[in-house]
Every structure is written in C-alpha cells, then in structure tokens.
Protein backbone atom coordinates (compact mmCIF):
# COMPACT_ATOMS: atom_id res chain seq x y z
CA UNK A 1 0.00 0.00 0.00
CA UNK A 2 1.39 3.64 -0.64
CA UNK A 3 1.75 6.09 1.92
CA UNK A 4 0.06 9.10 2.21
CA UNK A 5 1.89 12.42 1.75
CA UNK A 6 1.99 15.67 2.60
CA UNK A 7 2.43 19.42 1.84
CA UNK A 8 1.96 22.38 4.43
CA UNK A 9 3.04 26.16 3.55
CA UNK A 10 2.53 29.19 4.79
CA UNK A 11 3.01 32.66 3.42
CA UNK A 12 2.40 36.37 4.93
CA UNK A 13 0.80 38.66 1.83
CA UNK A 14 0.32 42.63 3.02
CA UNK A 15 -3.19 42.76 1.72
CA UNK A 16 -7.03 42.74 3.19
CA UNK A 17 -8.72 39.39 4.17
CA UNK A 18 -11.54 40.50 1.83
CA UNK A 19 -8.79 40.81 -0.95
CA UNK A 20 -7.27 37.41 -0.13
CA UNK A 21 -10.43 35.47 -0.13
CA UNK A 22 -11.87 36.93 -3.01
CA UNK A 23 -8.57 35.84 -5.31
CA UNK A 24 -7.97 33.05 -3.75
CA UNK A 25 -11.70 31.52 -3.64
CA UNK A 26 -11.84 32.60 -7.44
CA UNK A 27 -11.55 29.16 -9.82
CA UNK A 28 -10.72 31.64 -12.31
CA UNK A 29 -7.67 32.97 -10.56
CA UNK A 30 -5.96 29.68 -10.45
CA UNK A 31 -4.45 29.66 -13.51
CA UNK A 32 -2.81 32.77 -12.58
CA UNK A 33 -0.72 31.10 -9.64
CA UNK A 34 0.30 28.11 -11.68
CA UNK A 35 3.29 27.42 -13.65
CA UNK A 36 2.58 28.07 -17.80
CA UNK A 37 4.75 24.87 -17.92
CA UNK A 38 1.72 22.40 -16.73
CA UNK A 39 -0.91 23.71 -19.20
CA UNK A 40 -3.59 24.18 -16.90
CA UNK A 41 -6.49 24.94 -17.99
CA UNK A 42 -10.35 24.69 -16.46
CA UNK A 43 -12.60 23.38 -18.87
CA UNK A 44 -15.94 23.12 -16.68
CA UNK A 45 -18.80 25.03 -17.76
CA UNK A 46 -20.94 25.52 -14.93
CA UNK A 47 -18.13 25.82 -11.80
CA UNK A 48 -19.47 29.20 -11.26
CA UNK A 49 -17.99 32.75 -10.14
CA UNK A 50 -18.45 32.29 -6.32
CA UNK A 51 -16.74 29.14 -4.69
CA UNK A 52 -19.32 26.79 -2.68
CA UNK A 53 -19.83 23.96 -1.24
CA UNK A 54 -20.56 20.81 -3.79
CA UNK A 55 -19.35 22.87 -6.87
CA UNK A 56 -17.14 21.08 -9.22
CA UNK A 57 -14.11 22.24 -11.39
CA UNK A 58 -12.83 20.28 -14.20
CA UNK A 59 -9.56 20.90 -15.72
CA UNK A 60 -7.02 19.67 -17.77
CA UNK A 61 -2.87 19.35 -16.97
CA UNK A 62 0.24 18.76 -18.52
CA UNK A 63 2.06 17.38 -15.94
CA UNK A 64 4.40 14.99 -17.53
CA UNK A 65 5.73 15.23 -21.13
CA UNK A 66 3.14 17.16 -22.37
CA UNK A 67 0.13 14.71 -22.31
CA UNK A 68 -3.24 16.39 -21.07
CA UNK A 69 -4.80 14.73 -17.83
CA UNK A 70 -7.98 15.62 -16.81
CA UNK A 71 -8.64 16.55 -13.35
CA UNK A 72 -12.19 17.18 -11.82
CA UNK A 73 -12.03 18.51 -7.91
CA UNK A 74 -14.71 18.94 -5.89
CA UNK A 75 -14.94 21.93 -2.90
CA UNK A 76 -16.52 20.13 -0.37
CA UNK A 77 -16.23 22.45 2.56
CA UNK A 78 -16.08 26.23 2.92
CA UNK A 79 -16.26 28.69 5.83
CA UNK A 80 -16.64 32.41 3.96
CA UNK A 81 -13.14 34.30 4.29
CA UNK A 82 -11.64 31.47 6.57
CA UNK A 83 -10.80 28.20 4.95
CA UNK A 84 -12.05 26.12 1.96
CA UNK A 85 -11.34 22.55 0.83
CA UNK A 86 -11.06 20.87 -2.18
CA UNK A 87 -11.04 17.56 -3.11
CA UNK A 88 -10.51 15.26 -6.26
CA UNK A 89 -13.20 13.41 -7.29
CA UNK A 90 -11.22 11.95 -10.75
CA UNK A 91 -7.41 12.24 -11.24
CA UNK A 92 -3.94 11.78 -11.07
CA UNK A 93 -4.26 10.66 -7.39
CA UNK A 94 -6.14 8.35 -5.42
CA UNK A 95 -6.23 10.80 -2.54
CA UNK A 96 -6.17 14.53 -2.92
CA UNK A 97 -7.25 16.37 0.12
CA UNK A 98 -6.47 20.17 -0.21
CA UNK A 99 -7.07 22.82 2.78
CA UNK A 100 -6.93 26.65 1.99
CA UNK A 101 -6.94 28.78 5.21
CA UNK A 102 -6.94 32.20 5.79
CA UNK A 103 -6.03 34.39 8.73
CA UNK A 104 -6.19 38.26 9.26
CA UNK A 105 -2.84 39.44 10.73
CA UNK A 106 -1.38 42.76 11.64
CA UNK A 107 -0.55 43.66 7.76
CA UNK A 108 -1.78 41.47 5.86
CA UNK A 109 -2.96 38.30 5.80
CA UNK A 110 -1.31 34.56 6.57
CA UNK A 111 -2.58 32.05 4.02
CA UNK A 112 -1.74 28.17 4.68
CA UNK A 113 -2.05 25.47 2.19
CA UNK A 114 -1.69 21.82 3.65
CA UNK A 115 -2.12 19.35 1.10
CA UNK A 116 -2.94 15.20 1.64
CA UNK A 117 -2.21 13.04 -1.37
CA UNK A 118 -1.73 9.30 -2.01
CA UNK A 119 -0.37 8.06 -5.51
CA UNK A 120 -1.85 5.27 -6.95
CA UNK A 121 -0.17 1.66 -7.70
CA UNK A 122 1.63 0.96 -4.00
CA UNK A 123 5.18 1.22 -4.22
CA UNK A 124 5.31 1.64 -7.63
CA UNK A 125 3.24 5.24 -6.58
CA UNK A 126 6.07 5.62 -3.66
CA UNK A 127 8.84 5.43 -6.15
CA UNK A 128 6.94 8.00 -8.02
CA UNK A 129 6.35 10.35 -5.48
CA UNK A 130 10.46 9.84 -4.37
CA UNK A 131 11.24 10.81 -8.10
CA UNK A 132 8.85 13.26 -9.76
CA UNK A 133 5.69 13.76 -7.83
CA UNK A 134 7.21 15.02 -4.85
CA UNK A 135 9.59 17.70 -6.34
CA UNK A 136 6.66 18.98 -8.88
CA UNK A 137 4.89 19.71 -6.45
CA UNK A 138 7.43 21.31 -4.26
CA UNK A 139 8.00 23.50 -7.45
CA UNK A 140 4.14 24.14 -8.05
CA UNK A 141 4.12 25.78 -4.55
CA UNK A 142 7.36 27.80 -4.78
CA UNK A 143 6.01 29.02 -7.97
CA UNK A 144 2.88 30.00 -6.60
CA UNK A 145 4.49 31.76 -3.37
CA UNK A 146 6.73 33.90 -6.12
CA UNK A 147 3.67 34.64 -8.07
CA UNK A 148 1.81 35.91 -4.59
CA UNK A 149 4.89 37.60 -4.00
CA UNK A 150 4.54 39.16 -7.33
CA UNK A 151 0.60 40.30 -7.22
CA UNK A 152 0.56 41.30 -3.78
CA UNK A 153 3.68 42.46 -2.40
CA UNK A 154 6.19 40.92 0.47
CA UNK A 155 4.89 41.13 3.65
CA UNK A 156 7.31 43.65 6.06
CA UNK A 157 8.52 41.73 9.29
C-alpha cells in the first residue's frame, strides 16, 4: 500500500482578508498562480464565479511530457473568508485532500495550504512520489508563493 503524503506552507501577503479570499476563492484565478509549464487549464462550464460547497471544477494538466490529464475537484467544505477545501473526485491521485486557510494578521494576511495526497499503484506510486511527484509539487508551490509575492507584495517583518 502507498503512503500518504503531505504538503503544508505558509506565506504572509500585506493585503485585506476581503482581498485574499476573493482571489484566492476565485476558480478563475488559479491559472494565474500556476506554472505556464503544466498547461492548466479549467474546462468546466458551470463551476461558477463564487466558490461553494458541492461545486465542481474540471480541468485539464500537462504534468508529464506534455500529455493532457484531466482533473475534476470537488470543494466540499467552505467557511466564507476562513478556509475552503477541495477535493478530487477523478485524477492523477487516489487521494487529494487540499485545505486553503486564511487568517487576518497585523498587515496582511497569513494564508496556509496543507495538502494530503496518495499516488496510486503501492510502491510503484512511492517510487513516483520519491522521483517526480514530490519535487513537482514542491516546485508548483514555490512558484505559486513567487507569483503571490509578485501580485501582492512581500509582507514587512
């Protein structure tokens, strides 16, 4: 059986809560915060503008070699400018469990991402993760910190 992985990060952005959750909540804005290189692109028609609870969002990715996946997540939970959760319902993974909170601070805003996933075919998956997975992902959130940085500012300590 593969193990379960995962991701936690958290980044400072000098900008309202109202600001944050209305970028970050937007399916639209994803694309935005993720690297050109995976081809991402949404390809649901009826996801909506506003995130809820039960909507779906279907996309497509690139992830490996150029050959288009298609991805459909689910949000399954929100609580309106404090956290939201999405979760795959067909994919790349057989677990995908992502948690999006948000937290007014002096400043700005702290927004954590913790991330559960589980690669499919046991060890086979493991080796996987240790060899591409893993570091793709690593780079898909280091991208998306940058980008942040980019739209938002750096956050003054």
């Amino acid at each position: 059986m593969s193990k379960v992985y995962s991701i936690k990060t958290i980044q400072k952005i000098p900008i309202s809560l109202d600001t944050a959750w209305d970028f970050f909540s937007s399916p639209d804005n994803l694309k935005k915060i993720t690297p050109d290189n995976l081809g991402f692109e949404i390809i649901s028609k009826h996801h909506g503008d506003k995130m809820y609870a039960g909507q779906i969002i279907e996309y497509t990715v690139r992830p490996v070699l150029g050959i288009p996946l298609y991805w459909m997540t689910e949000i399954t939970q929100v609580d309106d400018k404090k956290f939201f959760i999405d979760e795959q319902r067909y994919g790349p993974y057989s677990l995908w469990h992502h948690q999006h909170h948000f937290k007014a601070i002096e400043g700005g805003v702290e927004m954590m991402d913790i991330v559960h996933y589980k690669l499919p075919l046991w060890f086979i998956g493991d080796i996987g993760n240790a060899i591409l997975v893993k570091h793709q992902l690593k780079n898909i959130f280091d991208f998306r910190y940058k980008k942040v940085e980019e739209l938002f500012g750096v956050m003054e300590h």
